[in-house]
C-alpha atoms as a PDB file:
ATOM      1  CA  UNK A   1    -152.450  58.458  99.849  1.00  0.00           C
ATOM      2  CA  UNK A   2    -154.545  55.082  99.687  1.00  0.00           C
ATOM      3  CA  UNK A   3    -152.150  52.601  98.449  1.00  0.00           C
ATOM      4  CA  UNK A   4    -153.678  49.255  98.976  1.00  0.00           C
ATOM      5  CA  UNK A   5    -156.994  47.244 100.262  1.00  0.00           C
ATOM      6  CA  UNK A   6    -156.762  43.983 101.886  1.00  0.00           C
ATOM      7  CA  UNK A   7    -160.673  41.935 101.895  1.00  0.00           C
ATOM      8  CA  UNK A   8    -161.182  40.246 104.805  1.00  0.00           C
ATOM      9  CA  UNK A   9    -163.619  37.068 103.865  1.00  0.00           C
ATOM     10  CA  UNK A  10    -165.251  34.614 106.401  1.00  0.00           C
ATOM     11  CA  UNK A  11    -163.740  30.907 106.948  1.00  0.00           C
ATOM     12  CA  UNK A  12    -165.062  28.347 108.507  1.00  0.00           C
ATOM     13  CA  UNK A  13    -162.328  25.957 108.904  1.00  0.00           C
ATOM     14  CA  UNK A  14    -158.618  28.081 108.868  1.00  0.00           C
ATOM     15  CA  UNK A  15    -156.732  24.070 107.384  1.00  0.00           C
ATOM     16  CA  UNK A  16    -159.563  23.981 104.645  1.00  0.00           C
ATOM     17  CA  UNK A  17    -159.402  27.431 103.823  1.00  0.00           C
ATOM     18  CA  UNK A  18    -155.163  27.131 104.098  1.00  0.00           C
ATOM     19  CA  UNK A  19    -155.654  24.235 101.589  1.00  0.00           C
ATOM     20  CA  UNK A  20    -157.643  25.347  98.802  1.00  0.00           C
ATOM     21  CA  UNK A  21    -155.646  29.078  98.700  1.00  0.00           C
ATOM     22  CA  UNK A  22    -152.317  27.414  98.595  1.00  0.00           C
ATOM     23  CA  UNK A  23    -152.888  24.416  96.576  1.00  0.00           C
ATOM     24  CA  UNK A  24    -155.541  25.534  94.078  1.00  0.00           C
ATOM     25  CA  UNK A  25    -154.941  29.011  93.939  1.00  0.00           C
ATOM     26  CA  UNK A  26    -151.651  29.417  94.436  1.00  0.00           C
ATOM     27  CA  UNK A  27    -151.347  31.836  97.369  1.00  0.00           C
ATOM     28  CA  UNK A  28    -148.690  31.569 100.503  1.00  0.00           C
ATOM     29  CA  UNK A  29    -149.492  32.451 103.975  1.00  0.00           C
ATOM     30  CA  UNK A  30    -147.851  35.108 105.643  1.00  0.00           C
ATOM     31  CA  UNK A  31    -147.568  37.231 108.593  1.00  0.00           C
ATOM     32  CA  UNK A  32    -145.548  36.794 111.276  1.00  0.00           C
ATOM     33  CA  UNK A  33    -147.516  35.598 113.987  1.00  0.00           C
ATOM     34  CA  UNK A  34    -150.162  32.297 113.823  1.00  0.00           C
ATOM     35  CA  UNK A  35    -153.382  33.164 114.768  1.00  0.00           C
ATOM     36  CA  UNK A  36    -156.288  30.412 115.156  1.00  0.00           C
ATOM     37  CA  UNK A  37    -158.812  32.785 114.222  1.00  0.00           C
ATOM     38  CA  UNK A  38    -157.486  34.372 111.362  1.00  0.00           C
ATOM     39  CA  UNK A  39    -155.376  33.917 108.571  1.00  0.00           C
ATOM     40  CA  UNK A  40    -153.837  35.746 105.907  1.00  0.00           C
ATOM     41  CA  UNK A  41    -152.583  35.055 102.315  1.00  0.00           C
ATOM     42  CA  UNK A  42    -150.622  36.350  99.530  1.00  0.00           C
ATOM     43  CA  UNK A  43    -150.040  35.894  95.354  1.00  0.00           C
ATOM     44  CA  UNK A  44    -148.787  38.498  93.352  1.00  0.00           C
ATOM     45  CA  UNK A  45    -149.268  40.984  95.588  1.00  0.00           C
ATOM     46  CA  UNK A  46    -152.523  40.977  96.275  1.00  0.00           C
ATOM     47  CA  UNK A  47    -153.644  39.830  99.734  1.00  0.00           C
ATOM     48  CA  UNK A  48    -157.032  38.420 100.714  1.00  0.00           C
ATOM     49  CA  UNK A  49    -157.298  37.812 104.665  1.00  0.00           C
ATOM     50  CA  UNK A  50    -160.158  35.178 106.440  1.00  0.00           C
ATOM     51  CA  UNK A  51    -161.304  35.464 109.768  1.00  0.00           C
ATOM     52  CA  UNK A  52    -162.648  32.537 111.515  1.00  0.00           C
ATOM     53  CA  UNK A  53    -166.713  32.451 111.481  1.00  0.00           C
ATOM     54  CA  UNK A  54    -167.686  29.011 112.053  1.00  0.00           C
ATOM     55  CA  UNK A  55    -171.131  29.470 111.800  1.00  0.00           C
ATOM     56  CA  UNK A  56    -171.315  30.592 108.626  1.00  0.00           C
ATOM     57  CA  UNK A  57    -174.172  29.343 106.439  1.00  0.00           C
ATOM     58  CA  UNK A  58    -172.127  29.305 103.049  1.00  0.00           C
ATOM     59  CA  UNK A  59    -175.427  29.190 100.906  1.00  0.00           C
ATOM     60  CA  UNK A  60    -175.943  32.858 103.147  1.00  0.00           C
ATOM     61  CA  UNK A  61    -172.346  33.684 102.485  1.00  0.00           C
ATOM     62  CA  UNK A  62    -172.585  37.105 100.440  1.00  0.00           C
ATOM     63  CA  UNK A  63    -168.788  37.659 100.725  1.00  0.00           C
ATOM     64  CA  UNK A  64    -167.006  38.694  97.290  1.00  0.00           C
ATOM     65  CA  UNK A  65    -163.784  40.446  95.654  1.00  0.00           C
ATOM     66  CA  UNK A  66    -162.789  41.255  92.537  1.00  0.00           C
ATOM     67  CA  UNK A  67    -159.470  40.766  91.680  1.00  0.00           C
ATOM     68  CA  UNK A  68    -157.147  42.070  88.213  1.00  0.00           C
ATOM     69  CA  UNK A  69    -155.089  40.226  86.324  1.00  0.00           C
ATOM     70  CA  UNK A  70    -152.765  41.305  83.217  1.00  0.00           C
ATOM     71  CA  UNK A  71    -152.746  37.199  82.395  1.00  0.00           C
ATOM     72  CA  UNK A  72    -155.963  35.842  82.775  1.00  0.00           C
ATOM     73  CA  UNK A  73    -156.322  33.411  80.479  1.00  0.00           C
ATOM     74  CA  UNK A  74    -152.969  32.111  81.369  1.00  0.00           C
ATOM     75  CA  UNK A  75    -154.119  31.953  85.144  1.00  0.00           C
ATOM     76  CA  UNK A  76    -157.539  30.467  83.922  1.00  0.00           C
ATOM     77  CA  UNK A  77    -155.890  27.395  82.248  1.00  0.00           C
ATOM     78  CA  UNK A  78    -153.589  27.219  85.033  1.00  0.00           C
ATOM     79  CA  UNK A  79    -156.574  26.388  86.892  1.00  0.00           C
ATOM     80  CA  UNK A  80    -158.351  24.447  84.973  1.00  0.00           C
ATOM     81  CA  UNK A  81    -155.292  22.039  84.967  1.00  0.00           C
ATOM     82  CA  UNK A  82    -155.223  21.887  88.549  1.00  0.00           C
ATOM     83  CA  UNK A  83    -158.992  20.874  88.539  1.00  0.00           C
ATOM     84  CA  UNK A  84    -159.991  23.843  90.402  1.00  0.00           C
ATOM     85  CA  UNK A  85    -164.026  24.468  89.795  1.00  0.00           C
ATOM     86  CA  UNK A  86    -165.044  27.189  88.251  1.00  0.00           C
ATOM     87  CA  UNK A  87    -168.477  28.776  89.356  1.00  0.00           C
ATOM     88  CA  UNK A  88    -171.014  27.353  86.300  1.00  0.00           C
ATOM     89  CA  UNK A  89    -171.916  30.670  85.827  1.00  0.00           C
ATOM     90  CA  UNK A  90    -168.744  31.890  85.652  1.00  0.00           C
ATOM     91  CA  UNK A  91    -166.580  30.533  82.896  1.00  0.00           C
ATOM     92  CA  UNK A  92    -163.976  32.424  81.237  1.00  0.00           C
ATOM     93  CA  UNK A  93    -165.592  35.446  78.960  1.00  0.00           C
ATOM     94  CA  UNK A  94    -165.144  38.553  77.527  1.00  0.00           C
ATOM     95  CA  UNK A  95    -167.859  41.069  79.472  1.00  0.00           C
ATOM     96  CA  UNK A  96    -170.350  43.982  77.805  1.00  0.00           C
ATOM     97  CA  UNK A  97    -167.890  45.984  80.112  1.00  0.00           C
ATOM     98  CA  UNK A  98    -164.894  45.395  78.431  1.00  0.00           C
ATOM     99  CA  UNK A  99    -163.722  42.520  81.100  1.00  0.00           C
ATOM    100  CA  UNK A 100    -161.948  39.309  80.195  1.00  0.00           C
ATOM    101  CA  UNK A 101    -164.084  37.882  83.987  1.00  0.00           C
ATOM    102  CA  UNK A 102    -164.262  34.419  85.096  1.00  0.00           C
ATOM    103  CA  UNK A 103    -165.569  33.285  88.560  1.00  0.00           C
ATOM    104  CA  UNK A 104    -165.338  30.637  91.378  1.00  0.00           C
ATOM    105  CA  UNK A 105    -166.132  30.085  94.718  1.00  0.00           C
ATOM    106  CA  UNK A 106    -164.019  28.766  97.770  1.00  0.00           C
ATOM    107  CA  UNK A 107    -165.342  26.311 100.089  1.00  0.00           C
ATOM    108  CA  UNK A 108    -167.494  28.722 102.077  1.00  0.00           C
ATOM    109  CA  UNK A 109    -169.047  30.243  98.945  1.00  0.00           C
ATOM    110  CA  UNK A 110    -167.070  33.794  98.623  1.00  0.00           C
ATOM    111  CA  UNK A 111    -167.391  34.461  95.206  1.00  0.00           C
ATOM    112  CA  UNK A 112    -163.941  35.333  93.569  1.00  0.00           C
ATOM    113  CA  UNK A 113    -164.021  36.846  90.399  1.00  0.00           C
ATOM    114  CA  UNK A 114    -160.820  37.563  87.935  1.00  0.00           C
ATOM    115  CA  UNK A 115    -161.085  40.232  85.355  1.00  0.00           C
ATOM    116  CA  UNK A 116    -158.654  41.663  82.963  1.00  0.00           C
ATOM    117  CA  UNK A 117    -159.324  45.164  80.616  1.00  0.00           C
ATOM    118  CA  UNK A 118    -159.445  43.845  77.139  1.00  0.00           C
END
């Protein structure tokens, strides 16, 4: 029945936001329409959407998602070559859990974390 989940994370700014998804992580907009308020993005399937929340204390900001990969530490160097920042607690590691995880944060401080089964 349940097929798919799309997070919806706050933004403060939709061209910063736009920016760092596109450039540093590699995500496309889509959607048909243009919406000031909200925006939506794509890689690999996986969508993450942002609605505009300009208030938004991002030392508050308790927004998160977890997303798989069957390539992480491909994506992870891929990364790393573009400069993108990893969260310093975050770095590239194979989990208790049995997770390959690393972790960053976007510029209003929703925690993204990347995990593969190992």
């Amino acid at each position: 029945m349940l097929n798919s989940i799309h997070p919806k994370l706050p933004m403060r700014n939709k061209i910063v936001t736009l920016d760092y998804y596109s450039h540093q992580l590699g995500f496309s907009p889509i959607g048909r329409e243009d919406y000031t308020e909200y925006l939506m993005m794509e890689r690999d399937h996986v969508e993450l959407h942002f609605f505009l929340f300009q208030a938004l204390d991002p030392l508050g900001n308790y927004g998160q998602v977890y997303i798989r990969t069957k390539a992480i530490d491909i994506f992870y160097a891929g990364l790393l070559q573009r400069g993108v920042a990893i969260h310093p607690n975050g770095k590239l590691a194979t989990k208790p859990w049995g997770q390959r995880e690393f972790s960053l944060l976007d510029p209003d401080h929703n925690l993204l974390t990347f995990g593969q089964f190992v």
